[in-house]
N, C-alpha and C. Protein backbone atom coordinates (compact mmCIF):
# COMPACT_ATOMS: atom_id res chain seq x y z
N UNK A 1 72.69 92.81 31.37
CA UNK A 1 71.49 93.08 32.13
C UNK A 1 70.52 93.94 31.32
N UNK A 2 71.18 94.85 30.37
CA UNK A 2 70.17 95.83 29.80
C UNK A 2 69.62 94.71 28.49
N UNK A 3 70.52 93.98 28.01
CA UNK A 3 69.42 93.38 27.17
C UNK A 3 68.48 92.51 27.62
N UNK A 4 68.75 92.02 28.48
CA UNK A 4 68.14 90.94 29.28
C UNK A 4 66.23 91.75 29.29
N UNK A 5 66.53 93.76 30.28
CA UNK A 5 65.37 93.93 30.52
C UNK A 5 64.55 94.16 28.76
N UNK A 6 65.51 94.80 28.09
CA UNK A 6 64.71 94.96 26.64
C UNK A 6 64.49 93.76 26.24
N UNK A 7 64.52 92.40 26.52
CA UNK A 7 63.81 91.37 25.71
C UNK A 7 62.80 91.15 26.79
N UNK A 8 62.52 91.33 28.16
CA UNK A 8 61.28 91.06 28.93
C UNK A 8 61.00 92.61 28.89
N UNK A 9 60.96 93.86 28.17
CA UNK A 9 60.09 94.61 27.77
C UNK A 9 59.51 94.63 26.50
N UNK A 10 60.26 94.08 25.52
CA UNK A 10 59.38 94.13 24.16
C UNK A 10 58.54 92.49 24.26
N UNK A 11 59.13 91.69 25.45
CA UNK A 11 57.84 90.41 25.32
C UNK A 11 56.26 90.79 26.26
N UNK A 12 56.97 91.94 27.31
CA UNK A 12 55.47 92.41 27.84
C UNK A 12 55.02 93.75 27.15
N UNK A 13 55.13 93.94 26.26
CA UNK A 13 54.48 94.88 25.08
C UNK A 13 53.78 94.11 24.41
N UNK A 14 54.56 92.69 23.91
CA UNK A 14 53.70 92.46 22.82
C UNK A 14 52.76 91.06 23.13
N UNK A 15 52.90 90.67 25.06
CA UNK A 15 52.05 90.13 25.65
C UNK A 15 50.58 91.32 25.32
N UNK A 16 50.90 92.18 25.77
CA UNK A 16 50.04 93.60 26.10
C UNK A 16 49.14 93.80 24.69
N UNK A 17 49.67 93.86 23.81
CA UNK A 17 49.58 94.08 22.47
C UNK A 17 48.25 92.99 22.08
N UNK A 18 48.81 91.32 22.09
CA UNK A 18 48.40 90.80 21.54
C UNK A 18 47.33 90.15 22.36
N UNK A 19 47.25 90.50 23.70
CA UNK A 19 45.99 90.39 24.86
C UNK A 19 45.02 91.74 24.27
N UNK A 20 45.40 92.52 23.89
CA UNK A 20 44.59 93.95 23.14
C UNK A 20 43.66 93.29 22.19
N UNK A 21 44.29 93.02 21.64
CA UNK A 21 43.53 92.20 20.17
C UNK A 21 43.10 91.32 20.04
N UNK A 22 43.49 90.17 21.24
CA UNK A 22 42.42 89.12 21.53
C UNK A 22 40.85 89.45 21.99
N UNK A 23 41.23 90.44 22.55
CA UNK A 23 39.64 91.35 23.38
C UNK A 23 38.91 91.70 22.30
N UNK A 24 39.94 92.72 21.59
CA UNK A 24 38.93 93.43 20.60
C UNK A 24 37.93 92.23 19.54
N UNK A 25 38.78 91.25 19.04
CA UNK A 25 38.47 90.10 18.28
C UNK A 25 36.86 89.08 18.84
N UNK A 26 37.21 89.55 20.46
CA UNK A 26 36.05 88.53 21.31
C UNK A 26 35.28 89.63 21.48
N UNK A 27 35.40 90.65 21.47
CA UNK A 27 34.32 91.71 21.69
C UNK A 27 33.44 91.71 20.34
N UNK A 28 34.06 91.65 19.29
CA UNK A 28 33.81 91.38 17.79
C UNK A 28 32.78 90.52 17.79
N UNK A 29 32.98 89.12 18.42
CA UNK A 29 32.24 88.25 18.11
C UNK A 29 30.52 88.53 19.01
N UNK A 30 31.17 88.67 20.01
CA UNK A 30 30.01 89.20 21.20
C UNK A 30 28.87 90.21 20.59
N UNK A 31 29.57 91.12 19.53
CA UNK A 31 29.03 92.12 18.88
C UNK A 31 27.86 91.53 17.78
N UNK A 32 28.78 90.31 17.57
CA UNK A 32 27.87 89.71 16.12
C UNK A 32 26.67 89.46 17.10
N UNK A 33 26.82 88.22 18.25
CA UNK A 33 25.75 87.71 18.61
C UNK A 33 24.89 88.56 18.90
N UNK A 34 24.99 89.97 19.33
CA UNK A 34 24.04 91.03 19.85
C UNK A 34 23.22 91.28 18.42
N UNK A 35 23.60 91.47 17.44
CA UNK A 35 23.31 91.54 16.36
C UNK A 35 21.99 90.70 15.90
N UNK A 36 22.37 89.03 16.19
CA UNK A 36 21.58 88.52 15.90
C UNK A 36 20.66 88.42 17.03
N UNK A 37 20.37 88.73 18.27
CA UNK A 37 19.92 88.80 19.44
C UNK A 37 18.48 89.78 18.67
N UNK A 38 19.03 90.97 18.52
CA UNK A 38 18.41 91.94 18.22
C UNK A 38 17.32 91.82 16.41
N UNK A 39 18.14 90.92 15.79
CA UNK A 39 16.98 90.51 14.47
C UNK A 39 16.17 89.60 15.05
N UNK A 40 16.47 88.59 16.25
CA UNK A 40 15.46 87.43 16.66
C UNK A 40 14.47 88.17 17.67
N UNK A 41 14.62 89.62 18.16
CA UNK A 41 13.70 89.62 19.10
C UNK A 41 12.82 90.78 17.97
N UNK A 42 13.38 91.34 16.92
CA UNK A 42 12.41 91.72 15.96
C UNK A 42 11.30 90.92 15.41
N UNK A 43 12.11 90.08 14.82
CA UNK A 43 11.19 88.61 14.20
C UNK A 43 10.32 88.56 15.61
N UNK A 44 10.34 88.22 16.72
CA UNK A 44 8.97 88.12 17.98
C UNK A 44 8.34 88.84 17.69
N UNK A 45 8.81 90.33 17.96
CA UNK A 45 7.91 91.86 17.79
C UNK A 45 6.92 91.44 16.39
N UNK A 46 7.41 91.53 15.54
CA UNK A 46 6.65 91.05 14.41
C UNK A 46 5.18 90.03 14.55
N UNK A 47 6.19 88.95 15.10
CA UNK A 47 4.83 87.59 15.22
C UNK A 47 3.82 87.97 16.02
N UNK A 48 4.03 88.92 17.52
CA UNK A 48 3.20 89.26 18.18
C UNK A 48 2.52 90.19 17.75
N UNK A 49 2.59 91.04 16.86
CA UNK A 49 2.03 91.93 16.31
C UNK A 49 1.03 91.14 15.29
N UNK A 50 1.52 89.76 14.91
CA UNK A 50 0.58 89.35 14.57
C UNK A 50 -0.41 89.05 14.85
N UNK A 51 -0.11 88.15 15.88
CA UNK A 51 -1.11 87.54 17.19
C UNK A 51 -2.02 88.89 17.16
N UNK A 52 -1.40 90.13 17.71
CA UNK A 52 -2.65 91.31 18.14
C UNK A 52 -3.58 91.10 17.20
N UNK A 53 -2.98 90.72 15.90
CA UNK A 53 -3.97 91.31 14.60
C UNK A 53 -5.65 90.24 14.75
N UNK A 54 -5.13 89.29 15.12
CA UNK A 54 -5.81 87.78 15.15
C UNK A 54 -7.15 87.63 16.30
N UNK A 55 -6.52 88.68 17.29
CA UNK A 55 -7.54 88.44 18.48
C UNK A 55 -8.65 88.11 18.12
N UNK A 56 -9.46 89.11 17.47
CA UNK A 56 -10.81 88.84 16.80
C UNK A 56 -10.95 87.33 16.57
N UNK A 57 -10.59 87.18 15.83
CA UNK A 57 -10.41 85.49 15.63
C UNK A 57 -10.79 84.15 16.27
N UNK A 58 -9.72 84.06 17.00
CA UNK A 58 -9.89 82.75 18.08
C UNK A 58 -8.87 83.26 19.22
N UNK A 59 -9.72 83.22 20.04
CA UNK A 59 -9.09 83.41 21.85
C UNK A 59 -8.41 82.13 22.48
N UNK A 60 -8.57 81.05 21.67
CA UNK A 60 -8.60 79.80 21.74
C UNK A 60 -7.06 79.85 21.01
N UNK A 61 -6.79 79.91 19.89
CA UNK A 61 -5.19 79.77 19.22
C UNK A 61 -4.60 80.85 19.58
N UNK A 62 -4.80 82.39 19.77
CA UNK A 62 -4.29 83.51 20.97
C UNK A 62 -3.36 82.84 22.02
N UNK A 63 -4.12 82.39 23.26
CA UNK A 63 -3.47 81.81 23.66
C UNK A 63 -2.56 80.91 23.58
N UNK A 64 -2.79 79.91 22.99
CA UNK A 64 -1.69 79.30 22.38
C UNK A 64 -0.21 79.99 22.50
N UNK A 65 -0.55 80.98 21.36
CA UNK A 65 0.67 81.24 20.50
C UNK A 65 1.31 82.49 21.52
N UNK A 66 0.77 82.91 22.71
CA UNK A 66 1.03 84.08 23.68
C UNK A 66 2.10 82.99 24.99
N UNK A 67 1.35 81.75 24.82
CA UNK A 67 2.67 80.67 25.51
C UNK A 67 3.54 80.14 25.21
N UNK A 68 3.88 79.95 23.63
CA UNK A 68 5.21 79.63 23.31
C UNK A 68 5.48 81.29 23.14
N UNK A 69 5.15 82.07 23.31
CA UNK A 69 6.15 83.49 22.84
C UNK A 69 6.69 84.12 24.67
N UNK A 70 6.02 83.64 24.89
CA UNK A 70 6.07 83.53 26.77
C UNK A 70 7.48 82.60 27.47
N UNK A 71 7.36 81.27 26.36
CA UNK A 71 8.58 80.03 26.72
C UNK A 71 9.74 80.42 25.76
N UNK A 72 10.06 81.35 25.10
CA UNK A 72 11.26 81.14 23.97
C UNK A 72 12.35 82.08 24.93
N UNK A 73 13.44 81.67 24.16
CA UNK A 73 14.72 81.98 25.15
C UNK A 73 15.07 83.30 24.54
N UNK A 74 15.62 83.65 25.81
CA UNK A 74 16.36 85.24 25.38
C UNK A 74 17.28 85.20 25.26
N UNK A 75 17.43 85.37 23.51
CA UNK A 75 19.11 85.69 23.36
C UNK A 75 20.06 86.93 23.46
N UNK A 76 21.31 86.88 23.91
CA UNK A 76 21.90 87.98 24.05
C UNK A 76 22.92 87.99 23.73
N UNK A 77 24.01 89.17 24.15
CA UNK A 77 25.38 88.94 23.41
C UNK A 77 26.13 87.94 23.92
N UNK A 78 25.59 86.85 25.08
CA UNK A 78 26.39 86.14 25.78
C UNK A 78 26.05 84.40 25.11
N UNK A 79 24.89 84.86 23.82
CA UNK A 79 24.00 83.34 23.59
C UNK A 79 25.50 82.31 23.32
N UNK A 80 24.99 81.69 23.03
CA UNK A 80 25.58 80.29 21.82
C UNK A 80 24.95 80.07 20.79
N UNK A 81 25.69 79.78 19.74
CA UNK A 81 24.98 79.15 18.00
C UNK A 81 23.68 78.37 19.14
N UNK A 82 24.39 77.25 20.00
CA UNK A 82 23.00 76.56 20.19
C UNK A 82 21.67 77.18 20.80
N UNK A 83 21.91 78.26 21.50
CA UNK A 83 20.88 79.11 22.09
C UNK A 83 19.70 79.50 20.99
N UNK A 84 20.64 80.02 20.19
CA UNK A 84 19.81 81.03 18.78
C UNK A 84 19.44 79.33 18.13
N UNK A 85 19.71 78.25 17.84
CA UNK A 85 18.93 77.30 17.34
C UNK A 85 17.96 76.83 18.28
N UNK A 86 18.40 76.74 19.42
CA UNK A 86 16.93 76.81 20.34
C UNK A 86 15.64 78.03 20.14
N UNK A 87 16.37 78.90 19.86
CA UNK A 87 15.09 79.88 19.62
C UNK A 87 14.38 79.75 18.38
N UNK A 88 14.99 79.55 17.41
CA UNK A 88 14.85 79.54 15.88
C UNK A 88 13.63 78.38 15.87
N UNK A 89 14.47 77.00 16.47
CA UNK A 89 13.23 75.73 16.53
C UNK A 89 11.56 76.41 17.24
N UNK A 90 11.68 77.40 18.39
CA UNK A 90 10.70 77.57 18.95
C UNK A 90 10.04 78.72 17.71
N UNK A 91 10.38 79.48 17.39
CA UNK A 91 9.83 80.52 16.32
C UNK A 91 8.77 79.83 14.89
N UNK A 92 10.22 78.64 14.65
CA UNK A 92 9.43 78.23 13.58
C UNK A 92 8.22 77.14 13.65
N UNK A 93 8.18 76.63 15.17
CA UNK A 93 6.63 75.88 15.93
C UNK A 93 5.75 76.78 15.90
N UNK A 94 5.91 77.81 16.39
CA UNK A 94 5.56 79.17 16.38
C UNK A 94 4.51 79.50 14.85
N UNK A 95 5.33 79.80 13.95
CA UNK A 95 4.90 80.24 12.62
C UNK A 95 4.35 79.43 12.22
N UNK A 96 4.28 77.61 12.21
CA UNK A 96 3.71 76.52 11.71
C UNK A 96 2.46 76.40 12.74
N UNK A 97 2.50 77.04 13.61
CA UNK A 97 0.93 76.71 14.32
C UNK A 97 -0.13 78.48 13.55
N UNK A 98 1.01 79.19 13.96
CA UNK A 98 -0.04 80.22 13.36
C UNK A 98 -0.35 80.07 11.78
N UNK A 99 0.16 79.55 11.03
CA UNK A 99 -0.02 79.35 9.25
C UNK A 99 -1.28 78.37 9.93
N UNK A 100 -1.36 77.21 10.34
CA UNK A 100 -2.20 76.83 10.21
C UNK A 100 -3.66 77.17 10.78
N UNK A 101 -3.77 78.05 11.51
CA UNK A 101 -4.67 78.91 12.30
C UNK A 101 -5.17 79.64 10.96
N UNK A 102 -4.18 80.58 10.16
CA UNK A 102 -4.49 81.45 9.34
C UNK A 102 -5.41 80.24 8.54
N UNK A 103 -5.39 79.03 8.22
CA UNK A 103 -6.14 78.92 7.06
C UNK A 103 -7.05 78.65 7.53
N UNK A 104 -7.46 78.44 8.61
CA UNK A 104 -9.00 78.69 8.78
C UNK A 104 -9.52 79.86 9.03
N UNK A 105 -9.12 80.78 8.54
CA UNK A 105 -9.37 82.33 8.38
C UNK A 105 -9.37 82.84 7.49
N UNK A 106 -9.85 82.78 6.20
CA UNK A 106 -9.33 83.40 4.86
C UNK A 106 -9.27 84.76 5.24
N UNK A 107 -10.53 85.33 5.70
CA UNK A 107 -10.40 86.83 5.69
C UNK A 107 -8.92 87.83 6.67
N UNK A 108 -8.71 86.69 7.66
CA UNK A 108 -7.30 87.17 7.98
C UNK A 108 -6.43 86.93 6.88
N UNK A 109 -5.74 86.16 6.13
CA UNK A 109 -4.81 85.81 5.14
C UNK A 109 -4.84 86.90 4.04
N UNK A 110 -6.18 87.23 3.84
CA UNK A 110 -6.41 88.38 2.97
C UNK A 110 -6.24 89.87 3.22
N UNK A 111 -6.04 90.32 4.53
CA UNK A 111 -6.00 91.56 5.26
C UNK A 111 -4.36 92.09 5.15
N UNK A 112 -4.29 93.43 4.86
CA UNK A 112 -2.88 93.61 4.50
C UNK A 112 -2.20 94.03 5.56
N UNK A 113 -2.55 93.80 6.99
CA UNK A 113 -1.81 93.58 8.25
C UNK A 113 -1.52 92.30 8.05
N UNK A 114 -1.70 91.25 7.43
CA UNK A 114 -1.61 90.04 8.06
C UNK A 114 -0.26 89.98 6.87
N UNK A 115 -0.51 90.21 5.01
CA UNK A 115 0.60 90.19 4.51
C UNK A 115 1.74 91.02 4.69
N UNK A 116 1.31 92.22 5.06
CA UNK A 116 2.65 92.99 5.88
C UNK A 116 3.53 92.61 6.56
N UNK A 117 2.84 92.07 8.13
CA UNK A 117 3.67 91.48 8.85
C UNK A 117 4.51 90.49 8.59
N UNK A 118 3.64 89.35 7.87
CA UNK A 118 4.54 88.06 7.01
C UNK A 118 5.66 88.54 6.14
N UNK A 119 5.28 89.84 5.77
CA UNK A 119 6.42 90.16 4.51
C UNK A 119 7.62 90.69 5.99
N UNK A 120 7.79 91.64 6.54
CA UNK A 120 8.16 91.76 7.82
C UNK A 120 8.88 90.46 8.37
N UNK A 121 8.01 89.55 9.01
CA UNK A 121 8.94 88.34 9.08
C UNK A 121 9.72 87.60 8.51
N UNK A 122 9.18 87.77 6.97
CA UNK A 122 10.50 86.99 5.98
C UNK A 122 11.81 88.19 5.91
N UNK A 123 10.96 89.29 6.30
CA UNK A 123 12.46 90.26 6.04
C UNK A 123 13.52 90.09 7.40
N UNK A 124 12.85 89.88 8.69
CA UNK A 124 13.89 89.24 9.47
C UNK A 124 14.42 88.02 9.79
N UNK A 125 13.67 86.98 9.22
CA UNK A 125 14.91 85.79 9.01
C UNK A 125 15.81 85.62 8.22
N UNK A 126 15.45 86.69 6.86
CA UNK A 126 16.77 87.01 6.55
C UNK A 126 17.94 87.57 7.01
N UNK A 127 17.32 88.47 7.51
CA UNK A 127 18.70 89.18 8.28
C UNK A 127 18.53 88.60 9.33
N UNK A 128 18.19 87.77 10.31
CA UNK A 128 18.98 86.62 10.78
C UNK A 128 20.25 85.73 10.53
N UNK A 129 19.49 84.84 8.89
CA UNK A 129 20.38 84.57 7.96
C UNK A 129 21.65 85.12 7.64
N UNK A 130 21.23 86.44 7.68
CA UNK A 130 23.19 87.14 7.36
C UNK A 130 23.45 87.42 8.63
N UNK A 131 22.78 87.80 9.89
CA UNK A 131 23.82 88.08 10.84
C UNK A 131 24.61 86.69 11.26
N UNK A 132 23.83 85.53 10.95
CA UNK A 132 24.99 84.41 11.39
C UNK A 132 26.27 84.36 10.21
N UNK A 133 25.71 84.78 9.34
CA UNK A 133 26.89 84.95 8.19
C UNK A 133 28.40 85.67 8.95
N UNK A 134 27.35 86.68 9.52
CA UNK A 134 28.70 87.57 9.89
C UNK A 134 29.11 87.33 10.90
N UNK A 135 27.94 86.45 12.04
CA UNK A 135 29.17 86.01 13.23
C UNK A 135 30.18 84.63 12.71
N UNK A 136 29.61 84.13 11.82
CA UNK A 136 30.93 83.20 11.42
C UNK A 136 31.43 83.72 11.11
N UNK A 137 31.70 84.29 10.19
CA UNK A 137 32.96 85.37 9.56
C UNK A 137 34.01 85.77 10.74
N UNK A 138 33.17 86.36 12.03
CA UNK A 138 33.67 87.30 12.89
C UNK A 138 34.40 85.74 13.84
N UNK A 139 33.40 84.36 14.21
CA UNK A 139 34.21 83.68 14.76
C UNK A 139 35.64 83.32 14.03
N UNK A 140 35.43 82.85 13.00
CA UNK A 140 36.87 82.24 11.93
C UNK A 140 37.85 83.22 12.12
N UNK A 141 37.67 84.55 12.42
CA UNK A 141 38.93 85.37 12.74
C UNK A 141 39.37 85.55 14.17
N UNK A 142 38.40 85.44 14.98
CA UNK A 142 38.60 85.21 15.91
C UNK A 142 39.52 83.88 16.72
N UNK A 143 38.97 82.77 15.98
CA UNK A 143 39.46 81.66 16.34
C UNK A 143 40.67 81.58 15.39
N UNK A 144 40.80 82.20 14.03
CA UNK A 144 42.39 82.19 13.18
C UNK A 144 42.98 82.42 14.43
N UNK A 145 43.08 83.74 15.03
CA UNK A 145 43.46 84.78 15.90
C UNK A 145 44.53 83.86 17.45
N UNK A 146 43.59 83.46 17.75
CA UNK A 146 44.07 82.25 18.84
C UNK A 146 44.72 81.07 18.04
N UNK A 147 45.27 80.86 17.08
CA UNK A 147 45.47 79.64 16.73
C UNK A 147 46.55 79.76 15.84
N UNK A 148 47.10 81.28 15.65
CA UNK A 148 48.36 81.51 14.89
C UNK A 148 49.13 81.59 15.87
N UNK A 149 50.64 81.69 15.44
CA UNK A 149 51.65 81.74 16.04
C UNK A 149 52.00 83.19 15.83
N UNK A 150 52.64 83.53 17.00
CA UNK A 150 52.76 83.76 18.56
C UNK A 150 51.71 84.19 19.21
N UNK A 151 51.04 84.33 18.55
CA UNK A 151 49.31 84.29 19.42
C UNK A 151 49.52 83.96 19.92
N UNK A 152 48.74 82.27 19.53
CA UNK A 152 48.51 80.74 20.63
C UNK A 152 49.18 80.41 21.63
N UNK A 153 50.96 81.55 21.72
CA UNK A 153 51.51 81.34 23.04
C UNK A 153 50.71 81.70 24.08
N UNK A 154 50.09 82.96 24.40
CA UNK A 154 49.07 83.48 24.88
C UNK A 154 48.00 83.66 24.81
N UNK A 155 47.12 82.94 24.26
CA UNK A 155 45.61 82.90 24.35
C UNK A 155 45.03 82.16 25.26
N UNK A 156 46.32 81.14 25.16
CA UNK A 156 45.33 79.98 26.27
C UNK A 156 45.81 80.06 27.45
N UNK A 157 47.16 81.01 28.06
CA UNK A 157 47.19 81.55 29.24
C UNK A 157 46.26 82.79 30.10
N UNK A 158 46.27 83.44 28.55
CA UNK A 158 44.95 84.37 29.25
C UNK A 158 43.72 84.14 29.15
N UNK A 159 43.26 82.65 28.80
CA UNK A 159 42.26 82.58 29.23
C UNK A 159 40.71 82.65 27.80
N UNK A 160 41.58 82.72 26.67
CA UNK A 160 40.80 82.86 25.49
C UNK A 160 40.94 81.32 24.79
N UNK A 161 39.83 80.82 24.37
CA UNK A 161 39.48 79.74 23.73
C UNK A 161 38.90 79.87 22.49
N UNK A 162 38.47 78.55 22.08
CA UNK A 162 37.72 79.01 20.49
C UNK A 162 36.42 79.21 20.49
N UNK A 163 35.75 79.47 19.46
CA UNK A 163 33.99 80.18 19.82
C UNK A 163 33.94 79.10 18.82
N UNK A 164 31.94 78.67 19.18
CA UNK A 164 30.88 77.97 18.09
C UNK A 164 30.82 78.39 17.22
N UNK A 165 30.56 78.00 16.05
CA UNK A 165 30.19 78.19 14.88
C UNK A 165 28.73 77.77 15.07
N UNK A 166 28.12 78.49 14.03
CA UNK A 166 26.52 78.09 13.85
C UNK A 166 26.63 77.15 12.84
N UNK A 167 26.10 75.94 12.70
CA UNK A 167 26.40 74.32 12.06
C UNK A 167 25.25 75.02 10.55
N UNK A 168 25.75 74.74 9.57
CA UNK A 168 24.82 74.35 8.26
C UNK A 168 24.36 73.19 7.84
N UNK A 169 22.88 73.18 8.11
CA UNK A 169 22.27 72.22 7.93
C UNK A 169 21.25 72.26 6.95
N UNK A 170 20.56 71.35 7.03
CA UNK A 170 19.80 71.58 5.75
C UNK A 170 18.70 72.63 5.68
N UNK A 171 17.84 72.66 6.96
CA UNK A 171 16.93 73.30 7.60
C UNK A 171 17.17 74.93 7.42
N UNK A 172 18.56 74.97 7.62
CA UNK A 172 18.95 76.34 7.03
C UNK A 172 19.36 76.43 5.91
N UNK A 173 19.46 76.00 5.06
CA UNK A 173 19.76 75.84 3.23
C UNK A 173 17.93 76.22 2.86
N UNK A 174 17.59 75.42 3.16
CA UNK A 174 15.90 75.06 2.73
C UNK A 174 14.89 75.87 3.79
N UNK A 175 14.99 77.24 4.16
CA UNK A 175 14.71 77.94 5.59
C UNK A 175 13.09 78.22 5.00
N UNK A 176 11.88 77.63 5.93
CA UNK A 176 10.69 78.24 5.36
C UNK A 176 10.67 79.69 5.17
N UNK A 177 9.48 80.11 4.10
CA UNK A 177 9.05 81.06 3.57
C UNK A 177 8.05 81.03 4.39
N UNK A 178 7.38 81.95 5.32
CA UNK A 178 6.22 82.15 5.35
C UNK A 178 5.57 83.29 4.72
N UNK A 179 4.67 82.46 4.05
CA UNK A 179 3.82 83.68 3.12
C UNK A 179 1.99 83.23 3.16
N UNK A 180 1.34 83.51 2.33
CA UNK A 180 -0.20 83.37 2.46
C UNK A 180 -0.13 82.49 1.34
């Protein structure tokens, strides 16, 4: 009887144990997406700061660009890879309507609010760029995690599955530059 309870106490220890570390692992990942949540709503801050710069300009492309920044999705620590590519597609409609606005403006293109900010925006799609770096990183361990043995006895009883990966495509190999 006494070994009996020491093998259903060291299997609910290391139920306990390895439900611990499934959390921490999904909290991990949750962490990445906040991450990138937080460079994509910089990159906005940025563009709208552009827009302010522009008013003068045209009230006419203003608007515009104040309704797709009005329609883009809010990502959070709860997104999906596909969420943040839904946003990404709307950002970069976004930047391809305002580039083309800018060239009928030289004197905006030339103003060092306008290259600031652009320099600003290329600095957060980069770090976009690496925070998906690091939520893959953070999914592949996550999903190792569930998928080794004696894990996988318990992952899929408690309720843990595998996470998205953000897909490499070309669009992200070849990611526009916006510059003047």
């Amino acid at each position: 009887m006494i070994i009996i309870l020491i093998i259903v106490a060291i299997l609910v220890i290391f139920a306990i144990a390895t439900y611990n570390s499934l959390v921490r692992n999904e909290e991990m990942v949750a962490n990445s997406m906040a991450q990138i949540a937080a460079q994509v709503e910089s990159r906005w801050d940025a563009l709208r700061n552009l827009m302010d710069a522009t008013k003068h300009y045209s009230n006419f492309e203003l608007e515009a660009f104040e309704k797709i920044t009005q329609n883009r999705s809010a990502i959070n620590k709860k997104s999906s890879p596909s969420d943040v590519e839904e946003d990404d597609q709307a950002f970069a409609g976004a930047m391809r309507s305002f580039y083309a606005v800018a060239e009928n403006y030289p004197d905006l293109k030339s103003s060092e609010l306008y290259k600031d900010t652009m320099a600003s925006i290329n600095k957060y799609e980069d770090n976009v760029r690496h925070s998906r770096m690091i939520y893959n990183d953070t999914v592949t361990k996550f999903n190792r995690s569930i998928k080794t043995f004696p894990q996988n006895l318990f992952a899929g009883m408690l309720g843990f599955s595998e996470k998205e990966y953000f897909a490499n495509d070309q669009t992200k190999v070849d990611a526009p530059r916006f510059s003047d």
